[in-house]
PDB file of N, CA and C in Angstrom:
ATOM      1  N   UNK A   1      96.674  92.531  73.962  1.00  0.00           N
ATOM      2  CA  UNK A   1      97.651  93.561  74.274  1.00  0.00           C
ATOM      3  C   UNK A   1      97.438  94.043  75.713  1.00  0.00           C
ATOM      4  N   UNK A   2      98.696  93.865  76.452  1.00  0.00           N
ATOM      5  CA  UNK A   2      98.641  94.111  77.965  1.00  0.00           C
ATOM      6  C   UNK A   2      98.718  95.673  78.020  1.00  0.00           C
ATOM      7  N   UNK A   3      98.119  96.389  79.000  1.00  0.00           N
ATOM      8  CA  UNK A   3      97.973  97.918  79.123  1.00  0.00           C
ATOM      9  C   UNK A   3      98.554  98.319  80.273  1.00  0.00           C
ATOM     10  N   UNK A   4      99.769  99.050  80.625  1.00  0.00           N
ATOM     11  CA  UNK A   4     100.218  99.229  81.588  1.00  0.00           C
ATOM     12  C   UNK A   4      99.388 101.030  82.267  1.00  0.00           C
ATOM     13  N   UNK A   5      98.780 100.419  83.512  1.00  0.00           N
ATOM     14  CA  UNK A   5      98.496 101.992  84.268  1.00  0.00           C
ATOM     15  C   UNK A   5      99.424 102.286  85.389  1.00  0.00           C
ATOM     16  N   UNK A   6      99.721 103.285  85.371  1.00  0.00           N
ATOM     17  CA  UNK A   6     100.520 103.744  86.531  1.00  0.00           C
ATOM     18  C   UNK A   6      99.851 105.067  86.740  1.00  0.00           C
ATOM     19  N   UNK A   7      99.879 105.272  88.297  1.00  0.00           N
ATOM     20  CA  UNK A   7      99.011 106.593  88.774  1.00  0.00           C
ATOM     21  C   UNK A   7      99.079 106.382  90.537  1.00  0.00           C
ATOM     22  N   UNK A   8      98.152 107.647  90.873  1.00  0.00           N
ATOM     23  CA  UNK A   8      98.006 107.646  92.522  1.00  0.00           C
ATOM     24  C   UNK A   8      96.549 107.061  92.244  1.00  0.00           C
ATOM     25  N   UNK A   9      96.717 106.550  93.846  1.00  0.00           N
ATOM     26  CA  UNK A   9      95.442 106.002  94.202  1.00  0.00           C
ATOM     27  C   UNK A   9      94.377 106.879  94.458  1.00  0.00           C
ATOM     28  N   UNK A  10      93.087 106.882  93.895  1.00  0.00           N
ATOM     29  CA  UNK A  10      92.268 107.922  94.483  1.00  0.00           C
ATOM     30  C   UNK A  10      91.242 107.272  95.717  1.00  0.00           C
ATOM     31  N   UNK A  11      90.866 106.082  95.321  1.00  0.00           N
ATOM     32  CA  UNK A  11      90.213 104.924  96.353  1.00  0.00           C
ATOM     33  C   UNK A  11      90.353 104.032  96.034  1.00  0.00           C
ATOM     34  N   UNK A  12      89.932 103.397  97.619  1.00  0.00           N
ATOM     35  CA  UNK A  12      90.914 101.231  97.284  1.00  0.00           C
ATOM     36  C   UNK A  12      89.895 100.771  98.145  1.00  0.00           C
ATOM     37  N   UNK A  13      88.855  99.367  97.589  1.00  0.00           N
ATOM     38  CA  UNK A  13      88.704  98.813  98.233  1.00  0.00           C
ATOM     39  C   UNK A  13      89.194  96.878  98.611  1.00  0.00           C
ATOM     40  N   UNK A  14      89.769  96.488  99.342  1.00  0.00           N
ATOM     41  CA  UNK A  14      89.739  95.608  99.719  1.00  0.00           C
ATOM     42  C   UNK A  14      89.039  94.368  99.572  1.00  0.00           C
ATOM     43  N   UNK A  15      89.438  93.285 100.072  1.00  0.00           N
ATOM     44  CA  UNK A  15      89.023  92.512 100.413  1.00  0.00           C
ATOM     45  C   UNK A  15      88.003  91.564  99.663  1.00  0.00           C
ATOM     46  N   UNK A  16      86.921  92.109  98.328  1.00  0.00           N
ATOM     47  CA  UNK A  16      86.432  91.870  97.528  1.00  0.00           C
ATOM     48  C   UNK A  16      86.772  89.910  97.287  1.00  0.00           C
ATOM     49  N   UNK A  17      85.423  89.390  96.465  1.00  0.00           N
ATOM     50  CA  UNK A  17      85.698  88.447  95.631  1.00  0.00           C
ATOM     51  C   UNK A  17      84.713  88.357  94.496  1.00  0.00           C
ATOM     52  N   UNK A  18      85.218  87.829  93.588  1.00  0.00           N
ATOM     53  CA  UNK A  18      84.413  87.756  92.069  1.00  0.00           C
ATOM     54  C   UNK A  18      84.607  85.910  91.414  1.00  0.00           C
ATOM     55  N   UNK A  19      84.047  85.982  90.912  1.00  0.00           N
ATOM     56  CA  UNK A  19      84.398  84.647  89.378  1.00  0.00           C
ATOM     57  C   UNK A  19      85.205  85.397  88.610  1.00  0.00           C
ATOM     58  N   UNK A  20      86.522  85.142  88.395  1.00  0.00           N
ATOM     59  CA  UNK A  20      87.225  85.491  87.214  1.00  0.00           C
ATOM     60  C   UNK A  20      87.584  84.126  86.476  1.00  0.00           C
ATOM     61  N   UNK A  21      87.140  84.185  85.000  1.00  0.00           N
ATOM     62  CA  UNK A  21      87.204  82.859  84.384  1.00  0.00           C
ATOM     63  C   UNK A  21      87.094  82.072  84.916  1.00  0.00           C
ATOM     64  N   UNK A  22      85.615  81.826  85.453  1.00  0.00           N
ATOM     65  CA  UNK A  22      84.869  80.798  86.165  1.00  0.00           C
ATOM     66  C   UNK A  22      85.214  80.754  87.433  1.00  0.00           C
ATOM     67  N   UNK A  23      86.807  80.815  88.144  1.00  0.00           N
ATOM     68  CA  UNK A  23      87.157  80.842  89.442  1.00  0.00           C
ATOM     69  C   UNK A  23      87.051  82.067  90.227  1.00  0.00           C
ATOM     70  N   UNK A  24      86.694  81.587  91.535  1.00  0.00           N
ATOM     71  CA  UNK A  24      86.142  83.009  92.248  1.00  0.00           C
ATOM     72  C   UNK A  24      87.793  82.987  92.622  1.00  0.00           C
ATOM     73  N   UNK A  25      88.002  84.044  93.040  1.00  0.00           N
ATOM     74  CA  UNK A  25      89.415  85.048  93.474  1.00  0.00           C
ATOM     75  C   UNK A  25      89.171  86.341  93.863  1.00  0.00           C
ATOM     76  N   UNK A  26      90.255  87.084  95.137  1.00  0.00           N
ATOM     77  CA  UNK A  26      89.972  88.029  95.383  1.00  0.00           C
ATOM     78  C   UNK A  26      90.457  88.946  95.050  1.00  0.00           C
ATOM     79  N   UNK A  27      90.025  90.222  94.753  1.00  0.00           N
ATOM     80  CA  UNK A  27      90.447  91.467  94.160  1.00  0.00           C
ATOM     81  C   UNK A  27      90.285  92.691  94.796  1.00  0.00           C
ATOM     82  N   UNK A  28      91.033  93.260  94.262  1.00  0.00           N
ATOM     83  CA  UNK A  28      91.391  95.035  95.101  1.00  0.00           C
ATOM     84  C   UNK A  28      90.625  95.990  94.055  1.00  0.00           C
ATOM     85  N   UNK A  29      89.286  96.081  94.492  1.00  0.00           N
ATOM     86  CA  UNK A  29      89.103  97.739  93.646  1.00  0.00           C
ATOM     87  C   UNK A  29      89.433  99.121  93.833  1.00  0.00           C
ATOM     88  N   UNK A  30      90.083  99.599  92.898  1.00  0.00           N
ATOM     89  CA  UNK A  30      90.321 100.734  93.000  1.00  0.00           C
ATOM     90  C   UNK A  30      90.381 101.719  91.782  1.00  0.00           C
ATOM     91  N   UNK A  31      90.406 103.799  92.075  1.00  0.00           N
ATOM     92  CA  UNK A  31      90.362 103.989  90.652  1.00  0.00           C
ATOM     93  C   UNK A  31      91.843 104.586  91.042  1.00  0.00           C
ATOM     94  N   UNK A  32      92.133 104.954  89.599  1.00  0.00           N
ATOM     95  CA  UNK A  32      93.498 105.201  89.734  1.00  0.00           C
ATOM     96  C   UNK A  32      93.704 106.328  89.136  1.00  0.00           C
ATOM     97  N   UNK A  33      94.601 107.506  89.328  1.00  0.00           N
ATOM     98  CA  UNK A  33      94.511 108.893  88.783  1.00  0.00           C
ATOM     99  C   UNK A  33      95.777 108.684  87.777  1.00  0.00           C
ATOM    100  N   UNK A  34      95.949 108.281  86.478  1.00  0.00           N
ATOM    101  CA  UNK A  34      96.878 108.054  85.853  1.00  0.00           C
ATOM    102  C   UNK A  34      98.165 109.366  85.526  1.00  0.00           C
ATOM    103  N   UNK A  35      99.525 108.609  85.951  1.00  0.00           N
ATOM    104  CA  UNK A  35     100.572 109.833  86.081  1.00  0.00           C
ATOM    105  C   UNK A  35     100.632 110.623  84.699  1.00  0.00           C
ATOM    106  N   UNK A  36     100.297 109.651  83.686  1.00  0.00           N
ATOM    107  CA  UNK A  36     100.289 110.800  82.051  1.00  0.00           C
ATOM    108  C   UNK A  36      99.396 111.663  81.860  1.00  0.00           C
ATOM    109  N   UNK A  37      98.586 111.580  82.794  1.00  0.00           N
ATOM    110  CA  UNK A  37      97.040 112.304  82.502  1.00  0.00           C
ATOM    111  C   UNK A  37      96.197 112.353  83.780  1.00  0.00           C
ATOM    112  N   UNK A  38      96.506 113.256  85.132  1.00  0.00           N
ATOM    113  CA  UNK A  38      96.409 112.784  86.065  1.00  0.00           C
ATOM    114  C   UNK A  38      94.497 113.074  86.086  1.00  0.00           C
ATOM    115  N   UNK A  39      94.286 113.686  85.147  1.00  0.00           N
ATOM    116  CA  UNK A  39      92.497 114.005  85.334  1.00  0.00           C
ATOM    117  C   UNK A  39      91.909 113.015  84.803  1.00  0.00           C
ATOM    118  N   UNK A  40      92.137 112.426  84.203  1.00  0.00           N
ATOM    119  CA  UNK A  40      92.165 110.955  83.880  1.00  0.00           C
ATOM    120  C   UNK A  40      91.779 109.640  84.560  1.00  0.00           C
ATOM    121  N   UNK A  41      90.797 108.978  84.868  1.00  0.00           N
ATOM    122  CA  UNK A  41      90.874 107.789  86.249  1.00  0.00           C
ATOM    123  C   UNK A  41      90.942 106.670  85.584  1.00  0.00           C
ATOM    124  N   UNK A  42      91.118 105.803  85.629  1.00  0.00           N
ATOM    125  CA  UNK A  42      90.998 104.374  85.761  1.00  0.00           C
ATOM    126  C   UNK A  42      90.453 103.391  86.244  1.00  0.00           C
ATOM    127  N   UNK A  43      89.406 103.073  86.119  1.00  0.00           N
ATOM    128  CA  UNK A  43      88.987 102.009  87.438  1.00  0.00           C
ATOM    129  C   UNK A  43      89.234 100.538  87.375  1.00  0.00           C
ATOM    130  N   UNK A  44      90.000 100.106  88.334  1.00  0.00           N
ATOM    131  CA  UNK A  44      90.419  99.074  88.104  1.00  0.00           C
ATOM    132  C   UNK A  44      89.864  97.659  89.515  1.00  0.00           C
ATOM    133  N   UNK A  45      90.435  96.232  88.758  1.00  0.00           N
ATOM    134  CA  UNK A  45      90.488  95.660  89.748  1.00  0.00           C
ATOM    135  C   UNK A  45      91.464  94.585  89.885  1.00  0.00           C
ATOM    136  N   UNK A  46      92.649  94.362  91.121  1.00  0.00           N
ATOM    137  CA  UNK A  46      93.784  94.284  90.890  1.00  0.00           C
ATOM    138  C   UNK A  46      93.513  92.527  91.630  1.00  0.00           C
ATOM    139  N   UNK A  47      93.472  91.633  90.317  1.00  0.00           N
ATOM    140  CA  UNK A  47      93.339  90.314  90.771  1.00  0.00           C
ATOM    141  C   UNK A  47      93.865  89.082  91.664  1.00  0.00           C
ATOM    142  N   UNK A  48      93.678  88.450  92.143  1.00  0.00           N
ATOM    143  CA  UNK A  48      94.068  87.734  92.961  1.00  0.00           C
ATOM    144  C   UNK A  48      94.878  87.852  94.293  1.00  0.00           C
ATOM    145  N   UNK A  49      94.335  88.846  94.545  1.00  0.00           N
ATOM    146  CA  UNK A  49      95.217  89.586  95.914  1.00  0.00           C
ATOM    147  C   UNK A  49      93.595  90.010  96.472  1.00  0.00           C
ATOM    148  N   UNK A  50      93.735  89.728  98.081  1.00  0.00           N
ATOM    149  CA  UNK A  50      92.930  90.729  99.421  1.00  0.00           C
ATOM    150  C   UNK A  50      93.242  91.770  99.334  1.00  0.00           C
ATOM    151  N   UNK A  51      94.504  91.979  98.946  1.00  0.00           N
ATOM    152  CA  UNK A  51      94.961  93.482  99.623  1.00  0.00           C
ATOM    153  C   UNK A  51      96.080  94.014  99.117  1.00  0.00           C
ATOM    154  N   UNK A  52      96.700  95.374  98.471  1.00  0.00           N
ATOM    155  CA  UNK A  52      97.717  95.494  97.871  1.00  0.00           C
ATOM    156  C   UNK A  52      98.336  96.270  99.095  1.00  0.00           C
ATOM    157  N   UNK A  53     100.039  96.623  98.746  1.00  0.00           N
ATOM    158  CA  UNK A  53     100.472  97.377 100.102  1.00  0.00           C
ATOM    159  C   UNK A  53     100.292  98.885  99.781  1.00  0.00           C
ATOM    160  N   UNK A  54      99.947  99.377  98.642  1.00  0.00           N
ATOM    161  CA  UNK A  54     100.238 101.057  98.628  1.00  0.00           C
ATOM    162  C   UNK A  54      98.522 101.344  99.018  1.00  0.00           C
ATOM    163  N   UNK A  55      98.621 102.669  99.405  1.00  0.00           N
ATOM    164  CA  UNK A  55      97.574 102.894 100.455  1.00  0.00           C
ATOM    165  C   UNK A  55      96.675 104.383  99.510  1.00  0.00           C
ATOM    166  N   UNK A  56      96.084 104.393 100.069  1.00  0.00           N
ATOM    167  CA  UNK A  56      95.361 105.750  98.823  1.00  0.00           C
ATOM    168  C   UNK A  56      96.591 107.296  98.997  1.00  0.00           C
ATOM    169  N   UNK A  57      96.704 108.041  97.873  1.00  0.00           N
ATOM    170  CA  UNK A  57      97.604 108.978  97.350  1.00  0.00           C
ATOM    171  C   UNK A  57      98.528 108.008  96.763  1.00  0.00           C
ATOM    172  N   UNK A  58      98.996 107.000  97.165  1.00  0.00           N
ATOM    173  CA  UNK A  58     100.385 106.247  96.920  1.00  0.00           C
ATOM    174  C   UNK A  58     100.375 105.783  95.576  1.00  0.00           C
ATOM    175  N   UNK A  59     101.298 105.596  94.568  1.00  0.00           N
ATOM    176  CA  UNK A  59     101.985 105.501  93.328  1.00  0.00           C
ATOM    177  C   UNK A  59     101.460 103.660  93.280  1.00  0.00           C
ATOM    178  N   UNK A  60     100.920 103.181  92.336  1.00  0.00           N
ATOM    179  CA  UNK A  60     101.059 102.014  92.075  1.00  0.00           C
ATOM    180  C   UNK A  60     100.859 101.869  90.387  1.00  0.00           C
ATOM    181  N   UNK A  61     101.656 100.806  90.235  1.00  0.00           N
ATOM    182  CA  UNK A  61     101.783 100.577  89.127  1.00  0.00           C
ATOM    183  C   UNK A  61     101.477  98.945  88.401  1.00  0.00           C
ATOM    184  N   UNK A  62     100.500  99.077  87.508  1.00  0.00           N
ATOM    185  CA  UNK A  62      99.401  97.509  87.231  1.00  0.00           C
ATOM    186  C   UNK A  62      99.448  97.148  85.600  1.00  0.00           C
ATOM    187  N   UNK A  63      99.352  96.064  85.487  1.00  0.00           N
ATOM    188  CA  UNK A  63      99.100  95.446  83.933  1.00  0.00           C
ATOM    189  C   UNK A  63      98.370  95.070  83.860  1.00  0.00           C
ATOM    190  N   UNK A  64      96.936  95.698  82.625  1.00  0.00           N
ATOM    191  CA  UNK A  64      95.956  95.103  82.353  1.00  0.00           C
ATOM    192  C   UNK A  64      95.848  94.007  81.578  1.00  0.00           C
ATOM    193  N   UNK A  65      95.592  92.843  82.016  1.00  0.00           N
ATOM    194  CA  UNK A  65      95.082  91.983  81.082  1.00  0.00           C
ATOM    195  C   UNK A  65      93.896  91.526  80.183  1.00  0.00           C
ATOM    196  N   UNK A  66      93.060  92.287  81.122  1.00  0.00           N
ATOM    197  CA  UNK A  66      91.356  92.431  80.376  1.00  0.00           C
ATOM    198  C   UNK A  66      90.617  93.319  80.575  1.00  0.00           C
ATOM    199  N   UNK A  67      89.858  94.521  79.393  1.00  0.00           N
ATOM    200  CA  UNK A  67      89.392  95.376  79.370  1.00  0.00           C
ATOM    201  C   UNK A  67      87.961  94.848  79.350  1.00  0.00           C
ATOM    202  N   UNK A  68      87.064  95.538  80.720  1.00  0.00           N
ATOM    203  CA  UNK A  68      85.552  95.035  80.328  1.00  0.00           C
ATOM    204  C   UNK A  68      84.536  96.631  80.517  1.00  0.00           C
ATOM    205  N   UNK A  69      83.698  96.656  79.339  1.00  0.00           N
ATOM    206  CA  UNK A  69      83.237  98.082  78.753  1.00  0.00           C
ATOM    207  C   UNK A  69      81.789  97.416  79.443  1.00  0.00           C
ATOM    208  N   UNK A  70      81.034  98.230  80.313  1.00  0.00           N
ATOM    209  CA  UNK A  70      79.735  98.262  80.606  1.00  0.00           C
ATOM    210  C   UNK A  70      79.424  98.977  80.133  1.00  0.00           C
ATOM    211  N   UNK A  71      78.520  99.404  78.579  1.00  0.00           N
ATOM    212  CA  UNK A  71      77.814  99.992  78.061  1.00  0.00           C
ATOM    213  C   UNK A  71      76.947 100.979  78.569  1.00  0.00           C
ATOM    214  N   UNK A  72      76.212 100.640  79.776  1.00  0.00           N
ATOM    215  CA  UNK A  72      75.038 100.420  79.961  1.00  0.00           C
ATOM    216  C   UNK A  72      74.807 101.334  80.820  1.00  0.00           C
ATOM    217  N   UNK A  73      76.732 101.577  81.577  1.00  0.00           N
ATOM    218  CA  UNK A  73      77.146 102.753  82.633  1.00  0.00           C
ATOM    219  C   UNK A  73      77.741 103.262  82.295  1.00  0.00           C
ATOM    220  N   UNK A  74      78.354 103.247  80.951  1.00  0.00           N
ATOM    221  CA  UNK A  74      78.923 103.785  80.282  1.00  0.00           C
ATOM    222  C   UNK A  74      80.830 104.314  80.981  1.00  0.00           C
ATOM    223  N   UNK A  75      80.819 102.994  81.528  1.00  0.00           N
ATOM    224  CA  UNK A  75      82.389 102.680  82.018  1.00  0.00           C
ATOM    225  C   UNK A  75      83.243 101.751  81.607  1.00  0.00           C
ATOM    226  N   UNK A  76      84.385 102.256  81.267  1.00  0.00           N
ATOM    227  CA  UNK A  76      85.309 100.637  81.458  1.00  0.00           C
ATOM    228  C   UNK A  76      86.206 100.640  82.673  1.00  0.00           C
ATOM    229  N   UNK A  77      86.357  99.356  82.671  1.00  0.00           N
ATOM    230  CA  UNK A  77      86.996  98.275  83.549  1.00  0.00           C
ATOM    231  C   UNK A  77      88.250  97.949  83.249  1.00  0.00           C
ATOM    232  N   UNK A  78      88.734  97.934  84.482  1.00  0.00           N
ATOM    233  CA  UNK A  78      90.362  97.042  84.140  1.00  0.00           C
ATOM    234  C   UNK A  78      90.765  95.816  84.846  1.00  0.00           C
ATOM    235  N   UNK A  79      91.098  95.242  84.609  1.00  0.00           N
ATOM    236  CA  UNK A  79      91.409  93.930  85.696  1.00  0.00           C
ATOM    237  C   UNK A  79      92.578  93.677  85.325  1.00  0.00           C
ATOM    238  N   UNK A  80      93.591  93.602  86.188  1.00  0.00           N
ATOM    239  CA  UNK A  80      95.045  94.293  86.425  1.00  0.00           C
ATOM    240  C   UNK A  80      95.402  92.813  87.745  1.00  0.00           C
ATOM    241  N   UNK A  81      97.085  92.939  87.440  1.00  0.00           N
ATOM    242  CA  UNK A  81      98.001  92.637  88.008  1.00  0.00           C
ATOM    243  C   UNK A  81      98.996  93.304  88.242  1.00  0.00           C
ATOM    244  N   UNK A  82      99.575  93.734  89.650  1.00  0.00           N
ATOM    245  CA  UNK A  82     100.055  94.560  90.533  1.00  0.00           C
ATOM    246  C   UNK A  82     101.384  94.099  90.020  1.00  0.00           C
ATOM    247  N   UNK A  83     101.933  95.250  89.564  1.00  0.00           N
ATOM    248  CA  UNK A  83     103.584  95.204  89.244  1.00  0.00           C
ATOM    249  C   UNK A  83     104.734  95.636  90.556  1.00  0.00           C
ATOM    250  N   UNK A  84     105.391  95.200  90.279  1.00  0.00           N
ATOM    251  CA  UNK A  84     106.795  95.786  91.423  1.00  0.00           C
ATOM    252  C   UNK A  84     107.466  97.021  90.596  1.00  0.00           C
TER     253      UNK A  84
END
């Protein structure tokens, strides 16, 4: 089940790369202040892109495809594709 976030940007970083399903690709981290719940963050990372165009405060809107729970920091993860 795909999870749609929409929110302002609170921070973005760039340029990033990871292994996603074995292939490295680059990704945009960022958390996201969600518009239903703006106290609320998100932290996400927006796949296969260097760089998205909305800039921190700015409205973006992403579909999660995979939720990953670090226990351990007691965070989850989003790994997202940047919607129009």
């Amino acid at each position: 089940m795909n999870i749609i976030i929409e929110g302002a940007i609170v921070t973005k970083e760039p340029g990033l790369r990871a292994s996603f399903e074995g292939i490295e690709q680059p990704y945009v981290r960022c958390v996201v202040a969600r518009l239903d719940d703006p106290n609320r963050m998100a932290e996400t990372r927006v796949v296969g892109v260097a760089d998205i165009p909305q800039a921190v405060g700015e409205v973006v809107r992403l579909e999660s495809f995979r939720v990953v729970t670090d226990r351990t920091a007691g965070v989850v993860r989003f790994d997202c594709r940047l919607l129009p």
